[in-house]
PDB file of N, CA and C in Angstrom:
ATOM      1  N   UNK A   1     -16.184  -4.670 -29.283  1.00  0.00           N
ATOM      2  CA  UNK A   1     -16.255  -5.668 -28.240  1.00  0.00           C
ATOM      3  C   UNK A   1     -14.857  -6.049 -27.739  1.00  0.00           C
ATOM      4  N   UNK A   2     -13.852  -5.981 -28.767  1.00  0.00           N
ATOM      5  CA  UNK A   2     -12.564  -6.154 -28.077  1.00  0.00           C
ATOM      6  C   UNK A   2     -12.197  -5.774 -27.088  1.00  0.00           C
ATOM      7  N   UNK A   3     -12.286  -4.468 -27.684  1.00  0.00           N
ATOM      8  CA  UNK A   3     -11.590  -3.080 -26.791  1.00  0.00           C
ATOM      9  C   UNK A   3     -12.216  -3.074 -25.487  1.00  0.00           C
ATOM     10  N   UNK A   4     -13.436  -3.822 -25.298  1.00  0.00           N
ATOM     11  CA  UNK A   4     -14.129  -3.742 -23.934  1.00  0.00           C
ATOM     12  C   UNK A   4     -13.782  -5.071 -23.264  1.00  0.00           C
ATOM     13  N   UNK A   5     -13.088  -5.837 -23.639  1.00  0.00           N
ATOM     14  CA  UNK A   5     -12.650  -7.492 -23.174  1.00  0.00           C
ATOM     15  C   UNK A   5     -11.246  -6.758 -22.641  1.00  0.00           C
ATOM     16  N   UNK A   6     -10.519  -5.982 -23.527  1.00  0.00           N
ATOM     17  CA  UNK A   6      -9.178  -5.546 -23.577  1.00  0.00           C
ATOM     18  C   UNK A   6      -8.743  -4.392 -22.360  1.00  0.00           C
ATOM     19  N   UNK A   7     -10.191  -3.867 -21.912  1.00  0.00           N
ATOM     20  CA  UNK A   7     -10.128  -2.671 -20.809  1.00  0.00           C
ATOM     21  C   UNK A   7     -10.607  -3.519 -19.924  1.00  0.00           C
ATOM     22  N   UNK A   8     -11.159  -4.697 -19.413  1.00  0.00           N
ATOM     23  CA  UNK A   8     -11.447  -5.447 -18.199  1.00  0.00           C
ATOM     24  C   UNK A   8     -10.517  -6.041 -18.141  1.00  0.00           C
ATOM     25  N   UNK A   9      -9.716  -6.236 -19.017  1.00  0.00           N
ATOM     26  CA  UNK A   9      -8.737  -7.573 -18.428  1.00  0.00           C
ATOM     27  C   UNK A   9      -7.664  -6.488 -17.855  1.00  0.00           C
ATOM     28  N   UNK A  10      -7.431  -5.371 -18.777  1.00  0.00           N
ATOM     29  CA  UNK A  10      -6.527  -4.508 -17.888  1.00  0.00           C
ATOM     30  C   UNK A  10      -6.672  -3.879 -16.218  1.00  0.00           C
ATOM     31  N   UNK A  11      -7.826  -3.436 -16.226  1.00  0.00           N
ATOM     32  CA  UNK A  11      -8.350  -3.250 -14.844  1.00  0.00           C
ATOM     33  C   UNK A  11      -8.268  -4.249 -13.773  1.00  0.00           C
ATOM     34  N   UNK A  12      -8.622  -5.478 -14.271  1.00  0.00           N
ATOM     35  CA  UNK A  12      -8.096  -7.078 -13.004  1.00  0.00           C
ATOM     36  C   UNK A  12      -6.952  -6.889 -12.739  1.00  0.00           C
ATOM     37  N   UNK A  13      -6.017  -6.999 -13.746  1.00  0.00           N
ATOM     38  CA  UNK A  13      -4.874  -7.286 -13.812  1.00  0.00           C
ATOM     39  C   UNK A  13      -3.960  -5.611 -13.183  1.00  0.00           C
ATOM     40  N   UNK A  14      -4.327  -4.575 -13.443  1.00  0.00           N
ATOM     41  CA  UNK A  14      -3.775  -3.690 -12.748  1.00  0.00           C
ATOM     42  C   UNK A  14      -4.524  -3.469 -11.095  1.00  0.00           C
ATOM     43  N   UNK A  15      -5.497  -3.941 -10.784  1.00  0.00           N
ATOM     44  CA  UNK A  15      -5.828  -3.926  -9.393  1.00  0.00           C
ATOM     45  C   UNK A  15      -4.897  -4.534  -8.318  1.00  0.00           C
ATOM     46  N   UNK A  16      -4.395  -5.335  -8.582  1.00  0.00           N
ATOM     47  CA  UNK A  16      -3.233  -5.531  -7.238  1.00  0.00           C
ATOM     48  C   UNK A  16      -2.016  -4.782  -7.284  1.00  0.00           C
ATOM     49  N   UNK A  17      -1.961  -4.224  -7.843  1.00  0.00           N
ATOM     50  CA  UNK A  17      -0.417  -3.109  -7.955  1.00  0.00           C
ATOM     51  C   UNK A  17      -1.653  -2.220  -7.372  1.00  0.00           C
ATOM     52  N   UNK A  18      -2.696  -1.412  -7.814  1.00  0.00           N
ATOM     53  CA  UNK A  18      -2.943  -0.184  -7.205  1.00  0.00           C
ATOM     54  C   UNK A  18      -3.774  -0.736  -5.543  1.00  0.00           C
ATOM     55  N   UNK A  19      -3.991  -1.880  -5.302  1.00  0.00           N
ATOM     56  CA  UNK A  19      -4.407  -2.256  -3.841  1.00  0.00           C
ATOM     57  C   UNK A  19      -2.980  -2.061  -3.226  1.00  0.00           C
ATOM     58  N   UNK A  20      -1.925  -2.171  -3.296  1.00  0.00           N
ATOM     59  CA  UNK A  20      -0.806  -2.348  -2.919  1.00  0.00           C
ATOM     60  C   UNK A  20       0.047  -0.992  -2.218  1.00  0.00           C
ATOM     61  N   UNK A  21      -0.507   0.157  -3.438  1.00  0.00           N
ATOM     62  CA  UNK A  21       0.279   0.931  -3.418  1.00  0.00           C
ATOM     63  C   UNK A  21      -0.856   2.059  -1.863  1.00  0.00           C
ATOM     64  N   UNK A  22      -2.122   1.341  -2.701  1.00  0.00           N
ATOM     65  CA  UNK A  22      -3.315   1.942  -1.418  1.00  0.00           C
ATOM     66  C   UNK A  22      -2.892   1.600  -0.279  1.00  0.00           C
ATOM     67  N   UNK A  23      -2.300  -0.125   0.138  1.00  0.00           N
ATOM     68  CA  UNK A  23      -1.919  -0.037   1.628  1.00  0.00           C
ATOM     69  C   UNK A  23      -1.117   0.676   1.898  1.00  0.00           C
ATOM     70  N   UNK A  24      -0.052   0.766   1.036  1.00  0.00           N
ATOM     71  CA  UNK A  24       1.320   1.296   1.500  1.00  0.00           C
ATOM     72  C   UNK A  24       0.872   2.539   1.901  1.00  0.00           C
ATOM     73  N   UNK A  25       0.003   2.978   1.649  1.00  0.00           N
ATOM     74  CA  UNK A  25      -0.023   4.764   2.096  1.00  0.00           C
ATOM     75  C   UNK A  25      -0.652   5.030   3.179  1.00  0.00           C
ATOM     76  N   UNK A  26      -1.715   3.973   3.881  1.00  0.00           N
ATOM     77  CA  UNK A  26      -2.435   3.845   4.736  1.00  0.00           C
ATOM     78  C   UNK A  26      -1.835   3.551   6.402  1.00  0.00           C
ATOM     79  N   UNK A  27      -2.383   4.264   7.196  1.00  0.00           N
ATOM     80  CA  UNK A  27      -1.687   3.796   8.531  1.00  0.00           C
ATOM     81  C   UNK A  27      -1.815   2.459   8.965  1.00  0.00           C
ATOM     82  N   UNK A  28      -1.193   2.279   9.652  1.00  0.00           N
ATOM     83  CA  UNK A  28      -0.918   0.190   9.705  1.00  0.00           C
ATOM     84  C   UNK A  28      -2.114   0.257  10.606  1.00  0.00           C
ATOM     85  N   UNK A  29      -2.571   0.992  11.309  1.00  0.00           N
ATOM     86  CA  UNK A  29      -4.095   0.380  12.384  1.00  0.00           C
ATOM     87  C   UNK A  29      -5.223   0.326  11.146  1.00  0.00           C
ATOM     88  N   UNK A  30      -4.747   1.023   9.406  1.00  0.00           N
ATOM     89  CA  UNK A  30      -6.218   1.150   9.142  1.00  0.00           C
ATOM     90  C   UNK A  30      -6.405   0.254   7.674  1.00  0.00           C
ATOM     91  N   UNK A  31      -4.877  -0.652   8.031  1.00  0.00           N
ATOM     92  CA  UNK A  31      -4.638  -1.558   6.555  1.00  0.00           C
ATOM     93  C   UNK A  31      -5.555  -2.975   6.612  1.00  0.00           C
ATOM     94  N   UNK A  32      -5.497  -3.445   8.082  1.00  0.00           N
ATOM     95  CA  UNK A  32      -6.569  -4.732   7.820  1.00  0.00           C
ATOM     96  C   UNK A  32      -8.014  -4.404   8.800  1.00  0.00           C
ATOM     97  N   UNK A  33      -8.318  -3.546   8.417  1.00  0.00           N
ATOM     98  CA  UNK A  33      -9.966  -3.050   9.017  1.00  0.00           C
ATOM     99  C   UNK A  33     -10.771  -3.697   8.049  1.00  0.00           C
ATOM    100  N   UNK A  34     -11.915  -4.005   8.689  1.00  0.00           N
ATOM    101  CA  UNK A  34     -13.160  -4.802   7.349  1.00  0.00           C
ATOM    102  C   UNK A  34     -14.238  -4.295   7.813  1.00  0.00           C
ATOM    103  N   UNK A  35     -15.135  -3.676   7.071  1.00  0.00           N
ATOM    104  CA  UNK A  35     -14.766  -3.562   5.530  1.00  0.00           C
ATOM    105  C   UNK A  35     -13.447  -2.727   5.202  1.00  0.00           C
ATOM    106  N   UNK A  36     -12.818  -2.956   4.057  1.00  0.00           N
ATOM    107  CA  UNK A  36     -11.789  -2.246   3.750  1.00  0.00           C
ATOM    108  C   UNK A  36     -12.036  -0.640   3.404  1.00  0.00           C
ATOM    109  N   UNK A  37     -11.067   0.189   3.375  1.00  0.00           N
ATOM    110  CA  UNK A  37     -12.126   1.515   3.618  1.00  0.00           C
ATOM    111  C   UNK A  37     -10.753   2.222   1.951  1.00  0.00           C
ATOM    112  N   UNK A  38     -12.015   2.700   1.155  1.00  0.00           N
ATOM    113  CA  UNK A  38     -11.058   3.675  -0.414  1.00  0.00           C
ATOM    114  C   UNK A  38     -11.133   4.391   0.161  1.00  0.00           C
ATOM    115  N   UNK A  39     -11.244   5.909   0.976  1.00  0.00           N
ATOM    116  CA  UNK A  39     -11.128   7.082   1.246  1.00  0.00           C
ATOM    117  C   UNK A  39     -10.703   7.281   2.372  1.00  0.00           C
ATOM    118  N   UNK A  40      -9.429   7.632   3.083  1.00  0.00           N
ATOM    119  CA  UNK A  40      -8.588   7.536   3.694  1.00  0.00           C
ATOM    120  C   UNK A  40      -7.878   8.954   3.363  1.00  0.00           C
ATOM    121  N   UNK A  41      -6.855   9.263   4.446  1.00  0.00           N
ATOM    122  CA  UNK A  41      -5.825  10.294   4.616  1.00  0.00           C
ATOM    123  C   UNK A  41      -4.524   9.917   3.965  1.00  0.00           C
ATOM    124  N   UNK A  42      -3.867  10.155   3.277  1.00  0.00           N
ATOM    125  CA  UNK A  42      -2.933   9.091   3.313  1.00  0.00           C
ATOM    126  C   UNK A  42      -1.505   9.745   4.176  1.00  0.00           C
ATOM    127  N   UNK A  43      -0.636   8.333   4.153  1.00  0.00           N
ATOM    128  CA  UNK A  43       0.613   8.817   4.830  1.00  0.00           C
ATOM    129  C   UNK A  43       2.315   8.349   4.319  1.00  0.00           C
ATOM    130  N   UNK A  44       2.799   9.315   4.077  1.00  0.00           N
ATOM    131  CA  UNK A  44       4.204   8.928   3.578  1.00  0.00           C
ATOM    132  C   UNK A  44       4.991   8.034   5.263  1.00  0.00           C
ATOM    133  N   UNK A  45       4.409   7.654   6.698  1.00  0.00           N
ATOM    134  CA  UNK A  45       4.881   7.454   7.740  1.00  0.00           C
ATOM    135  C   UNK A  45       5.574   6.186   7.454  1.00  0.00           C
ATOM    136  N   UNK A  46       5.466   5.232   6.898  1.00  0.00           N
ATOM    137  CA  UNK A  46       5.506   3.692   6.532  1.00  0.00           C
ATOM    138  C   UNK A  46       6.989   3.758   5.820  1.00  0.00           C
ATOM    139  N   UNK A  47       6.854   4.981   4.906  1.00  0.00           N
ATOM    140  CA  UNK A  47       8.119   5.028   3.709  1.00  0.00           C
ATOM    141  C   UNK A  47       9.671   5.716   4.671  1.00  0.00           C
ATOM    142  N   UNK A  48       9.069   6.793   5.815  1.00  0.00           N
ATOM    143  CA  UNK A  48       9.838   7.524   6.482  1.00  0.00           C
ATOM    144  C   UNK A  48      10.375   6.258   7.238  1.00  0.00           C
ATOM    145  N   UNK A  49       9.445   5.378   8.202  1.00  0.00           N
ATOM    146  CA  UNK A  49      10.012   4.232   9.291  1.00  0.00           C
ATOM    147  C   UNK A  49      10.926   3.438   8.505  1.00  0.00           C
ATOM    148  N   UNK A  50      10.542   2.541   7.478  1.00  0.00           N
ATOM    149  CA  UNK A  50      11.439   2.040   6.587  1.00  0.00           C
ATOM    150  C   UNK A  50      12.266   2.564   6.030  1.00  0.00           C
ATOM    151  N   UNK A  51      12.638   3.426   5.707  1.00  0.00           N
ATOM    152  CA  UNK A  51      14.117   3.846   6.008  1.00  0.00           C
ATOM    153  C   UNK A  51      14.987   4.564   6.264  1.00  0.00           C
ATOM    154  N   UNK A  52      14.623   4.954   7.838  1.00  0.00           N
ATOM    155  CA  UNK A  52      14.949   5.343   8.633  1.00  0.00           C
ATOM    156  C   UNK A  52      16.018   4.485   9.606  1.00  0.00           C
ATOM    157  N   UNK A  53      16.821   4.687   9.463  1.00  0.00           N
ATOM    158  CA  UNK A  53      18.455   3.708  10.139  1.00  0.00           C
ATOM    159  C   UNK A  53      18.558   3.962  11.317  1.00  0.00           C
ATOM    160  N   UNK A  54      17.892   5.203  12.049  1.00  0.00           N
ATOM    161  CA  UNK A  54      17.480   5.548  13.739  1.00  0.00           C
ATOM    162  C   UNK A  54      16.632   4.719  14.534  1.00  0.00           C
ATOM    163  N   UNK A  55      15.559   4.803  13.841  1.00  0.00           N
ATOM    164  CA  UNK A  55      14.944   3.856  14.106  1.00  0.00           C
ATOM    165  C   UNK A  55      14.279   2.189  13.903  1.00  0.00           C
ATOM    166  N   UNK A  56      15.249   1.481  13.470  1.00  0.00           N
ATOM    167  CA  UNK A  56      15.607   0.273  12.816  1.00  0.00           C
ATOM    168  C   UNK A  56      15.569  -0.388  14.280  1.00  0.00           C
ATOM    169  N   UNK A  57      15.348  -0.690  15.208  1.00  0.00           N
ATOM    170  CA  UNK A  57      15.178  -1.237  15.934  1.00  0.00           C
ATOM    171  C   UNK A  57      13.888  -1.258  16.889  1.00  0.00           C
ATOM    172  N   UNK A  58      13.315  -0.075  16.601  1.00  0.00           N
ATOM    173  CA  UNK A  58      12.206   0.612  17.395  1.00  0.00           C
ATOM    174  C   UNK A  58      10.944   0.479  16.680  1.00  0.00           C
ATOM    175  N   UNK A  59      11.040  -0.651  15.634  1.00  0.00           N
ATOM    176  CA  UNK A  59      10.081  -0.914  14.682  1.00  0.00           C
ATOM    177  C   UNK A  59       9.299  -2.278  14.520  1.00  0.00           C
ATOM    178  N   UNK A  60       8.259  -2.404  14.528  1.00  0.00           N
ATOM    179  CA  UNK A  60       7.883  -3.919  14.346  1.00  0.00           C
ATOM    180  C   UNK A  60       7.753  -4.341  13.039  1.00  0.00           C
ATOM    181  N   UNK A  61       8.015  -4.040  12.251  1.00  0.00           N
ATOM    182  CA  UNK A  61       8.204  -4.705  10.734  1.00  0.00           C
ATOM    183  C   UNK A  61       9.968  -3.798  10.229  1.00  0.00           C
ATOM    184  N   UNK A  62       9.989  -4.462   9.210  1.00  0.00           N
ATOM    185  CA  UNK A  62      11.427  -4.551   8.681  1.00  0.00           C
ATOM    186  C   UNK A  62      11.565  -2.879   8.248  1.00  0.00           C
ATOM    187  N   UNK A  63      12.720  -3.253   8.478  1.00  0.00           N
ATOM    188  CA  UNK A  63      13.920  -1.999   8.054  1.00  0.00           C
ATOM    189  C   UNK A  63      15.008  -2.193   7.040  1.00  0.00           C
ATOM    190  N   UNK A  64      15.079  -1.099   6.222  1.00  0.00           N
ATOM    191  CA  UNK A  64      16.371  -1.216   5.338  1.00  0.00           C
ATOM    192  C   UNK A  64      17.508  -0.300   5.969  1.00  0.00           C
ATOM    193  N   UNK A  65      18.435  -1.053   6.253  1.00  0.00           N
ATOM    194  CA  UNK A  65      19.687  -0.900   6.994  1.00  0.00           C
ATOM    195  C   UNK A  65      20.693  -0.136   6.100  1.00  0.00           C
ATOM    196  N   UNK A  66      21.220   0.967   5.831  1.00  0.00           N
ATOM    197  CA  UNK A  66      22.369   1.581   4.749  1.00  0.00           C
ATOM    198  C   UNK A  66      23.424   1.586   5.452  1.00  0.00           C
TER     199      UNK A  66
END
């Protein structure tokens, strides 16, 4: 019975790191759609814009500047 108290509490508690890492991969038109959708394409595009120093201005959310 532990071990089954001990694997739910891990699963709560690791669900917002793996919701997180799910948006990050998702295209920004398909991050606040409802219902929320698990099976998706994913995309490294989010990781390329952010930090990307070309286009740091041509962006509507933040940029890391080097």
């Amino acid at each position: 019975m532990l071990n089954v108290l001990v694997a739910a509490c891990a699963l709560i508690l690791t669900f917002p790191l793996v919701w997180i890492v799910m948006m990050s991969l998702k295209q920004q038109s398909e991050v606040m759609t409802w219902p929320p959708t698990f099976i998706f394409t994913p995309t490294l595009e989010n990781f390329r814009v952010l930090f990307d120093v070309a286009q740091a201005g041509a962006t509507s959310y933040g940029t890391i500047k080097g």
